[in-house]
C-alpha atoms as a PDB file:
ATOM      1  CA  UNK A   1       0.000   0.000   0.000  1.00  0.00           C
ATOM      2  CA  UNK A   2       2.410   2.143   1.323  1.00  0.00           C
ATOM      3  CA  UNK A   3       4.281   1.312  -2.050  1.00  0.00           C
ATOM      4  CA  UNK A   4       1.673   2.026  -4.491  1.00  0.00           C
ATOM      5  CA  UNK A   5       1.068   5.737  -3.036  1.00  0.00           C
ATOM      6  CA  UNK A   6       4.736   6.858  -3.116  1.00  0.00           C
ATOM      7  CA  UNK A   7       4.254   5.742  -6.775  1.00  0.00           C
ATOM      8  CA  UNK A   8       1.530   8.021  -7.497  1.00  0.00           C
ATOM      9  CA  UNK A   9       2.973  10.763  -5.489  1.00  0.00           C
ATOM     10  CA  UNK A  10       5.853  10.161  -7.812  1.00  0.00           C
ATOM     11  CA  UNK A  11       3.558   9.996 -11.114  1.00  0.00           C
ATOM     12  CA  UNK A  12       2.139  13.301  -9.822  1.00  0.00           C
ATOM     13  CA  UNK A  13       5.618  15.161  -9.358  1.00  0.00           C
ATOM     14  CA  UNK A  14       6.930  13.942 -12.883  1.00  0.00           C
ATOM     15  CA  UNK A  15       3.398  15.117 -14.192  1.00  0.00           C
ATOM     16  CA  UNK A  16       3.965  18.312 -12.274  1.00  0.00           C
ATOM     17  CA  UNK A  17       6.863  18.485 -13.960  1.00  0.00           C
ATOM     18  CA  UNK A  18       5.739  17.952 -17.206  1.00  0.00           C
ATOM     19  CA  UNK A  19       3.032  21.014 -17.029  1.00  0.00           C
ATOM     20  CA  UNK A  20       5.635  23.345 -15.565  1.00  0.00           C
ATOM     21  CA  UNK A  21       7.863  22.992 -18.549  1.00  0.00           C
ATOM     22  CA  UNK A  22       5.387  23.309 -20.939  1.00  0.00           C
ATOM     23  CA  UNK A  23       3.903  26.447 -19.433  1.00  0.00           C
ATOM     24  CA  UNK A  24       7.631  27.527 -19.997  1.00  0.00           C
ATOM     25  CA  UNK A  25       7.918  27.103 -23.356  1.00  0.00           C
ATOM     26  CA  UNK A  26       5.025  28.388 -24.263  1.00  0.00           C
ATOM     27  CA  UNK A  27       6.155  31.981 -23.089  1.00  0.00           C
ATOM     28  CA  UNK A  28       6.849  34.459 -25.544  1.00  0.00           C
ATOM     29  CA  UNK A  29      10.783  35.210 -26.940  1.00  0.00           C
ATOM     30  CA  UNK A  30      12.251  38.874 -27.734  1.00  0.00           C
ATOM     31  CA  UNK A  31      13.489  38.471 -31.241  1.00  0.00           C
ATOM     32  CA  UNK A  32      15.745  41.698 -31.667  1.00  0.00           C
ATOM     33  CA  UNK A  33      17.211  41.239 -35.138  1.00  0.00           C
ATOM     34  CA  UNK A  34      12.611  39.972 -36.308  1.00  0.00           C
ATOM     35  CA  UNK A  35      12.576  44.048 -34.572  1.00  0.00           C
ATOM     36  CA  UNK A  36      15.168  45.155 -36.367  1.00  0.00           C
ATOM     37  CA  UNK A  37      14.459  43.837 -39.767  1.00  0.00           C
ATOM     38  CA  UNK A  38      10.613  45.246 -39.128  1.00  0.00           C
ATOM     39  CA  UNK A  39      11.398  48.756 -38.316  1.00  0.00           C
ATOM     40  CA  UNK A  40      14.318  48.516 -41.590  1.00  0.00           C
ATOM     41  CA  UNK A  41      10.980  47.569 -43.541  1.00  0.00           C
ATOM     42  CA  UNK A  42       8.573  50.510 -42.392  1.00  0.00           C
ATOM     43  CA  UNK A  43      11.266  53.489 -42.835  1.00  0.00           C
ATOM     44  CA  UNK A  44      11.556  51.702 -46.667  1.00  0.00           C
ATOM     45  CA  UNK A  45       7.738  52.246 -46.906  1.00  0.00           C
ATOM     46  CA  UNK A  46       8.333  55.701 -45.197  1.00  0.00           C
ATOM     47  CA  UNK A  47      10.489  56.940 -47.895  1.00  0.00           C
ATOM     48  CA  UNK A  48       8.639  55.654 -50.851  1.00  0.00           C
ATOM     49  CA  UNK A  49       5.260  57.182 -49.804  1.00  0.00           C
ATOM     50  CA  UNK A  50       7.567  60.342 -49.419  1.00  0.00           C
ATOM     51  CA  UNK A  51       8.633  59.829 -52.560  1.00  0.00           C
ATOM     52  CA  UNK A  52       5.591  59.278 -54.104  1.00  0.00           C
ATOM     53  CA  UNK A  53       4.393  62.359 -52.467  1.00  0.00           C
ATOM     54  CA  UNK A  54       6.652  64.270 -53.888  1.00  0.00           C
ATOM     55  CA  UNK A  55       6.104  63.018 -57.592  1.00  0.00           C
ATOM     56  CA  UNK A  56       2.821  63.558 -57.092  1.00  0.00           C
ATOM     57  CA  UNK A  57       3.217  67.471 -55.819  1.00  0.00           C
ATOM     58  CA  UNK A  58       5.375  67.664 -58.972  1.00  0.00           C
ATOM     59  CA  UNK A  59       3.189  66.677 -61.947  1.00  0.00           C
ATOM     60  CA  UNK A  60       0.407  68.836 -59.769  1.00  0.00           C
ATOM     61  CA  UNK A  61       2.972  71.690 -60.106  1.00  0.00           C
ATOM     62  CA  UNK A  62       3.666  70.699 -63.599  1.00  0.00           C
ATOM     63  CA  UNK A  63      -0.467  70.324 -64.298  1.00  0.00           C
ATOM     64  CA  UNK A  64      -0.686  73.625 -63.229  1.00  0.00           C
ATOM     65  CA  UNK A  65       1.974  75.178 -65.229  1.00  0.00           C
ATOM     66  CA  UNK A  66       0.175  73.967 -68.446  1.00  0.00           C
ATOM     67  CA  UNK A  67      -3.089  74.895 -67.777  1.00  0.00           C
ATOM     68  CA  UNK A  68      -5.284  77.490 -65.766  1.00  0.00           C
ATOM     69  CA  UNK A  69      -4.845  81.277 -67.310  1.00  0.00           C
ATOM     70  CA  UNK A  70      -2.450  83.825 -66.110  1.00  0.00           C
ATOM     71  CA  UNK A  71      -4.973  86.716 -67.278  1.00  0.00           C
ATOM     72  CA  UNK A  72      -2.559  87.938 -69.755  1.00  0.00           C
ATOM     73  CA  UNK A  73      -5.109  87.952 -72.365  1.00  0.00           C
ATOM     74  CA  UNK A  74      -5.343  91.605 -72.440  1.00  0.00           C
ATOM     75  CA  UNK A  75      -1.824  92.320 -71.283  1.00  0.00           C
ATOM     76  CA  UNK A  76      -0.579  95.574 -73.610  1.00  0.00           C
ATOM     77  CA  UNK A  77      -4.004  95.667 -75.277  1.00  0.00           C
ATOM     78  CA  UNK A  78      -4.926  99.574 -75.776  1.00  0.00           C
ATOM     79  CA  UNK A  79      -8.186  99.260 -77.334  1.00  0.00           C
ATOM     80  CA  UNK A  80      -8.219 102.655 -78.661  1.00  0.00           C
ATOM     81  CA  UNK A  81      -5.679 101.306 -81.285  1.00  0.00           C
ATOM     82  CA  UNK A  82      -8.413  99.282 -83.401  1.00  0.00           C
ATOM     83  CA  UNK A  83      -9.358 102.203 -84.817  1.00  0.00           C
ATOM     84  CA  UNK A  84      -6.675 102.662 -86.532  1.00  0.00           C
ATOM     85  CA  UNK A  85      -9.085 103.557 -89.552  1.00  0.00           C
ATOM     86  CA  UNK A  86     -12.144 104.994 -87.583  1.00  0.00           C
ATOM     87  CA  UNK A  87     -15.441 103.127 -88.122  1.00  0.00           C
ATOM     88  CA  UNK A  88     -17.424 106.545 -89.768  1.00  0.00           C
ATOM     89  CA  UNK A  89     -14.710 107.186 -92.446  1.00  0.00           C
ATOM     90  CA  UNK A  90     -17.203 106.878 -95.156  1.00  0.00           C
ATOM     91  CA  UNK A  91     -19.035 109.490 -93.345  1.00  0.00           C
ATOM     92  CA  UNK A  92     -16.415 111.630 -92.727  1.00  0.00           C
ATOM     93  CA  UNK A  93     -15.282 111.989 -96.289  1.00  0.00           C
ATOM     94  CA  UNK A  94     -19.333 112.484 -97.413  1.00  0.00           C
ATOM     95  CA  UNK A  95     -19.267 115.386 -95.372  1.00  0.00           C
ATOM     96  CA  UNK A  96     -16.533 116.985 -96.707  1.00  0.00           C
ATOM     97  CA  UNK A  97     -18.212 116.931-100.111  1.00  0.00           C
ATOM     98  CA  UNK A  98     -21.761 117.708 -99.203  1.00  0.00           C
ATOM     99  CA  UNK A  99     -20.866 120.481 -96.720  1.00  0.00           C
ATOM    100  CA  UNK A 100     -17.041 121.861 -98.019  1.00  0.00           C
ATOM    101  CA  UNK A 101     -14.747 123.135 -95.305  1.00  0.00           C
ATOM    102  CA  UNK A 102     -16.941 123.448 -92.686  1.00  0.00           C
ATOM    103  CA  UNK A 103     -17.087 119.736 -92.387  1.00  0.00           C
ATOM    104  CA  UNK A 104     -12.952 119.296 -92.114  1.00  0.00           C
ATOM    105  CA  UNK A 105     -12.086 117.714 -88.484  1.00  0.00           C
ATOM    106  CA  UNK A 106     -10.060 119.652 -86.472  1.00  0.00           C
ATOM    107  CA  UNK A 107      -7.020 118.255 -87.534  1.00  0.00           C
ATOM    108  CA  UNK A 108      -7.849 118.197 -90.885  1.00  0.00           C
ATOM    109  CA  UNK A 109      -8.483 122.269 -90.825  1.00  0.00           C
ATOM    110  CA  UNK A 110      -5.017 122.547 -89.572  1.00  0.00           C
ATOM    111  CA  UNK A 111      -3.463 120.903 -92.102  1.00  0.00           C
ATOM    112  CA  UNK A 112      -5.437 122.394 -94.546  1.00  0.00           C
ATOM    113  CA  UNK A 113      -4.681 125.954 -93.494  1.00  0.00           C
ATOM    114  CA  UNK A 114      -1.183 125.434 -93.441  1.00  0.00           C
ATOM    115  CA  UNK A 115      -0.726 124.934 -96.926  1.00  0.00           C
ATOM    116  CA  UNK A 116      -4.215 126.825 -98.014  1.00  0.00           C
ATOM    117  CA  UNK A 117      -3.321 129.268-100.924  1.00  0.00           C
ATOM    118  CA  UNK A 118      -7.256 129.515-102.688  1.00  0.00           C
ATOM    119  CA  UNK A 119     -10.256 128.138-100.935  1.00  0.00           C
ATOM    120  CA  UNK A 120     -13.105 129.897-103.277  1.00  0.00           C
ATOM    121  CA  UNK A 121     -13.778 132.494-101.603  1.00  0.00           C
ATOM    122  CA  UNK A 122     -15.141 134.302-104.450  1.00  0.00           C
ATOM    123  CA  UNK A 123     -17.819 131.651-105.065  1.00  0.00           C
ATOM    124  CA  UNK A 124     -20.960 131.154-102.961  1.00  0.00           C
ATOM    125  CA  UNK A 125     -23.792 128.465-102.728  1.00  0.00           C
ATOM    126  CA  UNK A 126     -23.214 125.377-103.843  1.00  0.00           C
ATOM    127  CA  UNK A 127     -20.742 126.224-106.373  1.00  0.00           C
ATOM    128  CA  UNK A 128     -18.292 127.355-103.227  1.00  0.00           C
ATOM    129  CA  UNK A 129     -18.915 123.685-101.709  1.00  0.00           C
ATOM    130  CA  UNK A 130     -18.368 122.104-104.568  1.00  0.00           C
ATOM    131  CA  UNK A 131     -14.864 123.867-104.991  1.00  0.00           C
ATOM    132  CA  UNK A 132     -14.227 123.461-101.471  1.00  0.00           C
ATOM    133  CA  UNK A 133     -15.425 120.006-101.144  1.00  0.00           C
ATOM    134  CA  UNK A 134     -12.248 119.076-104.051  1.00  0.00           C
ATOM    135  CA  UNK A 135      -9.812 121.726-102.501  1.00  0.00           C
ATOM    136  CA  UNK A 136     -10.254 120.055 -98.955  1.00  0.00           C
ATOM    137  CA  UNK A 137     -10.834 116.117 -99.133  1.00  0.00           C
ATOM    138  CA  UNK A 138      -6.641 115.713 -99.541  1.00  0.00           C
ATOM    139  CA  UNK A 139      -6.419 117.315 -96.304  1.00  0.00           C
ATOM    140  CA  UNK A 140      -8.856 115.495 -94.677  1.00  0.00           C
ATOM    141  CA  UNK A 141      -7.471 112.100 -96.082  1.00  0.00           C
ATOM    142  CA  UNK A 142      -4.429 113.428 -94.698  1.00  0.00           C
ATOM    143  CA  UNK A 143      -5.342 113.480 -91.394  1.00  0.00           C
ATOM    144  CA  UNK A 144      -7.282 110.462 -91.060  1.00  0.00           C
ATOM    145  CA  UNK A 145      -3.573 108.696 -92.262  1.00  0.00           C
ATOM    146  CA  UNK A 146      -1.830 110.827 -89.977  1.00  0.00           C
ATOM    147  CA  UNK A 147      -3.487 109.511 -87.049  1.00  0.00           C
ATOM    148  CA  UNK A 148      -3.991 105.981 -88.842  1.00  0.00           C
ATOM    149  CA  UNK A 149       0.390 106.368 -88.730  1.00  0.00           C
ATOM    150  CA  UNK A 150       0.065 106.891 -85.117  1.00  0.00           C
ATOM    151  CA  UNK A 151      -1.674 104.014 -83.903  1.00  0.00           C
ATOM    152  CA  UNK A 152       0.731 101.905 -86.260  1.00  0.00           C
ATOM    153  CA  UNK A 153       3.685 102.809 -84.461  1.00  0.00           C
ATOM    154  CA  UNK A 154       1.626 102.354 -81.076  1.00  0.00           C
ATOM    155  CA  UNK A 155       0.921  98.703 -82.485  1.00  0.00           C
ATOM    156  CA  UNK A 156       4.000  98.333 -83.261  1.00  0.00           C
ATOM    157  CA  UNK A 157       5.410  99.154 -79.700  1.00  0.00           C
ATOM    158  CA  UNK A 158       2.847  96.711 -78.274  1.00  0.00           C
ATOM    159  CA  UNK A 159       4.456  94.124 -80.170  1.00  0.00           C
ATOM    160  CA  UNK A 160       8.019  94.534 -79.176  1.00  0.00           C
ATOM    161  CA  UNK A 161       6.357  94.558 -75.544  1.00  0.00           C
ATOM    162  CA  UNK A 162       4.936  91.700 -75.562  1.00  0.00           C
ATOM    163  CA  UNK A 163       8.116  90.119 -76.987  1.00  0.00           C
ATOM    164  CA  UNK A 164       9.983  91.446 -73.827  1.00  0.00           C
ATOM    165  CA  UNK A 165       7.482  89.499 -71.818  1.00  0.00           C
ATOM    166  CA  UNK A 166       8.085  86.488 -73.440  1.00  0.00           C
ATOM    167  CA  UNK A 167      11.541  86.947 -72.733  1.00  0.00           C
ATOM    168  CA  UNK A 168      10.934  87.772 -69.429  1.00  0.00           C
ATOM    169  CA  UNK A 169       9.132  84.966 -68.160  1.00  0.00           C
ATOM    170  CA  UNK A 170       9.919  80.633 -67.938  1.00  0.00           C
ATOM    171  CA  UNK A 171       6.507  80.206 -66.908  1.00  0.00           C
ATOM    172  CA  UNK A 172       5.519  77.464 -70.084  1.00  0.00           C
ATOM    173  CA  UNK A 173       1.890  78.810 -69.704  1.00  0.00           C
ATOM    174  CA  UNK A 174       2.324  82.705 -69.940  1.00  0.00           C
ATOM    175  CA  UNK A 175       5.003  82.302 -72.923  1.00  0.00           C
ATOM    176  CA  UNK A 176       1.463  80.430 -74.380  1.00  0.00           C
ATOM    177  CA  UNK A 177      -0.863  83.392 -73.740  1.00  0.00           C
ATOM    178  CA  UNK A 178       1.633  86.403 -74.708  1.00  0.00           C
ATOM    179  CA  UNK A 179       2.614  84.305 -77.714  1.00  0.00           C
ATOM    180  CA  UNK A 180      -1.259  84.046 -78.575  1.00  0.00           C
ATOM    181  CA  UNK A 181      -1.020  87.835 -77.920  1.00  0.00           C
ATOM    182  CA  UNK A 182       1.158  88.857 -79.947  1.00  0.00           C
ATOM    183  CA  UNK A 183      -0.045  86.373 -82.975  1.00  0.00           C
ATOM    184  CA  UNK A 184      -2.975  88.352 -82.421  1.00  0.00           C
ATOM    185  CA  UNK A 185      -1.544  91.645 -82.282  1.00  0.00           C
ATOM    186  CA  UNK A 186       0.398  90.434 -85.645  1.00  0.00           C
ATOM    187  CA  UNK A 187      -2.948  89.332 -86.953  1.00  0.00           C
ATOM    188  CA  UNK A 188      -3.919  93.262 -86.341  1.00  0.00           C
ATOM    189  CA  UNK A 189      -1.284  95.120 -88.161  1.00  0.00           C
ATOM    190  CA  UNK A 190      -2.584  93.126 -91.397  1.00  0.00           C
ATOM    191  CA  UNK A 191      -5.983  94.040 -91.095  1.00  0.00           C
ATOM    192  CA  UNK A 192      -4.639  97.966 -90.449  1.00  0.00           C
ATOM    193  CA  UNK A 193      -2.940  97.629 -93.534  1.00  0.00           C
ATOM    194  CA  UNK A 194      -5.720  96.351 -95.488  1.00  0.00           C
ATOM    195  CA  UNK A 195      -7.828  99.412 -93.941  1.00  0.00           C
ATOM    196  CA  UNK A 196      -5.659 101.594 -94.811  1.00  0.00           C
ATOM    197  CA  UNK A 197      -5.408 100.143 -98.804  1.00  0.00           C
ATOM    198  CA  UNK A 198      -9.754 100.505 -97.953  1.00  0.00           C
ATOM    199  CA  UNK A 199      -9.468 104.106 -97.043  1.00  0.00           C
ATOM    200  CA  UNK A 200      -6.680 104.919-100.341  1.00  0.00           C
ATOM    201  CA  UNK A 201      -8.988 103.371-102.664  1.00  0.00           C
ATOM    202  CA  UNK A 202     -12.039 105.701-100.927  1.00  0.00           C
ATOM    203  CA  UNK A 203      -9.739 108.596-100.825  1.00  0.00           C
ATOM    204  CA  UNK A 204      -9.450 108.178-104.746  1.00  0.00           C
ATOM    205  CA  UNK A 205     -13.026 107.261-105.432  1.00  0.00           C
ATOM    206  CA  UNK A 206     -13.761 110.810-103.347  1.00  0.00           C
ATOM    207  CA  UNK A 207     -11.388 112.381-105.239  1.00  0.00           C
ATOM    208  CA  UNK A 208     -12.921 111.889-108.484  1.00  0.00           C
ATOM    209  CA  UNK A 209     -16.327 112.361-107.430  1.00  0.00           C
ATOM    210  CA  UNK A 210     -15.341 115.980-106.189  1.00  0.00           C
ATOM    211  CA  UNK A 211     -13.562 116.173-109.497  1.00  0.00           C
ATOM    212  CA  UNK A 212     -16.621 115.388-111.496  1.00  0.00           C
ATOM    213  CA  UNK A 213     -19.294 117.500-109.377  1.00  0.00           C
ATOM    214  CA  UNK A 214     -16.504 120.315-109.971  1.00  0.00           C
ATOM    215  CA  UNK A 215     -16.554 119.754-113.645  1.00  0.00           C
ATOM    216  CA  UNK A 216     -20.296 119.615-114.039  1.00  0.00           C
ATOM    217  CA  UNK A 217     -20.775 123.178-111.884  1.00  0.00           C
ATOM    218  CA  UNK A 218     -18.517 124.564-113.840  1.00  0.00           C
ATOM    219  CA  UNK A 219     -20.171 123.750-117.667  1.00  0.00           C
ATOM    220  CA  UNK A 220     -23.610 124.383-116.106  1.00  0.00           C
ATOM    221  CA  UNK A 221     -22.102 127.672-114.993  1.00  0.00           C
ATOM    222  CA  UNK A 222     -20.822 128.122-118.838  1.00  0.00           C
ATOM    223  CA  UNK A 223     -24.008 126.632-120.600  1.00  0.00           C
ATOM    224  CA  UNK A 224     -25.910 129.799-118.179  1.00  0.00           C
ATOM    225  CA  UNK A 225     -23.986 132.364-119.708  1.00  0.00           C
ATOM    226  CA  UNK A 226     -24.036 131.203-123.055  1.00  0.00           C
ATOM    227  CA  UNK A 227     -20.368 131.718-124.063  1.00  0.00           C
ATOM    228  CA  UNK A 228     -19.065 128.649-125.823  1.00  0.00           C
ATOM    229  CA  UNK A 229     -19.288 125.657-123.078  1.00  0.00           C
ATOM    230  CA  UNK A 230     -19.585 123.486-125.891  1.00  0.00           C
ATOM    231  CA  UNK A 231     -16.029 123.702-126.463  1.00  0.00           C
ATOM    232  CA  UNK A 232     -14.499 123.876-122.941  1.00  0.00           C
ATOM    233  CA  UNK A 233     -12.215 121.712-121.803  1.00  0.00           C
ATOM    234  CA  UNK A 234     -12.022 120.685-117.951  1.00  0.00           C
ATOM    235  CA  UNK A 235      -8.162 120.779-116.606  1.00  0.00           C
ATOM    236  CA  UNK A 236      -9.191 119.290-113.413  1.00  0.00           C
ATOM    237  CA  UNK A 237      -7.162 120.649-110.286  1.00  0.00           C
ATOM    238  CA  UNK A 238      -3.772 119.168-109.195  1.00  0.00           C
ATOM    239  CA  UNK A 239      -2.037 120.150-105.771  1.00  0.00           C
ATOM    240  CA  UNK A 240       1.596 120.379-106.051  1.00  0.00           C
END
């Protein structure tokens, strides 16, 4: 009897035994190089989400760059330039031959004066603004391509401007809208010039209309008197 317990008190103990070292090895181990190799592993994805950031920040930057406006549509744009040949030349020139001097602009008068050596002032009625009306549409044309000269050369300055900006700036989308600028402002000197061929041609056509209303007043004035119109000749009026 006595035998048979100190045999289980021994089977106990060894079991004992057994538990206690398996509770042991079931305890967790500190791994330092498993640490080590895990932190190495997050500063890797650190730096490539930094990385990626900053790719990202740059084709953002570079996005930006090439699109969006920089508002320099209108950069060295004087509007007062497009009329360069004003809008109510026709006009302009009509009254000159319906009304004679009186209708001359300012500027026009002035250059008219200056050079002015008959202006019919022995003729009255409409025979005076007929004379008048050939005497003073040179002057007149002159002025309107006086000031037409002007706003040439302003043009002209607009476009070396704009070049300047161009050459001023690294910025890929502002050398786009001052390059559309100034293909625009280019655009506008040919259309001036083809005004300006417009307003020579009316010049001419008003020209010979005041050369034509002079000749008829003049062999209705003959026919009146009765003196021989039939064989006058018209020596039309040339300015020297």
């Amino acid at each position: 009897m006595k035998t048979r317990i100190q045999r289980a008190i021994g089977a106990l103990t060894i079991a004992a035994m057994l538990a206690s070292a398996s509770r042991a090895s079931a305890m967790p181990v500190f791994d330092a190089t498993a640490l080590a190799q895990a932190i190495k592993q997050v500063e890797a994805w650190r730096q490539q989400f930094a990385q990626m950031k900053a790719q990202l920040k740059q084709m953002e930057d570079q996005h930006a760059a090439l699109t969006g406006s920089r508002g320099l549509g209108n950069i060295l744009n004087n509007p007062q330039l497009r009329a360069t040949v004003p809008a109510d030349v026709v006009q302009v020139l009509d009254d000159v031959r319906a009304h004679g001097a009186g209708a001359l602009t300012s500027q026009a008068a002035g250059i008219r004066n200056a050079s002015m050596i008959y202006d019919c002032q022995d003729r009255t009625g409409v025979d005076r603004t007929t004379c008048q009306a050939f005497l003073n549409n040179s002057a007149q044309v002159g002025a309107l391509q006086q000031n037409a000269m002007v706003h040439l050369n302003q043009r002209m300055n607009q476009i070396e401007g704009l070049r300047g900006q161009i050459n001023a700036t690294t910025d890929p989308k502002s050398i786009a809208e001052l390059t559309a600028r100034l293909v625009a402002e280019s655009a506008q000197v040919t259309n001036d010039a083809n005004r300006l061929v417009v307003l020579n041609a009316m010049a001419d056509s008003a020209d010979r209309a005041n050369q034509q209303a002079l000749k008829e007043r003049e062999l209705l004035r003959l026919s009146r008197r009765g003196d021989g119109s039939d064989t006058f000749v018209y020596q039309p009026y040339v300015a020297r």
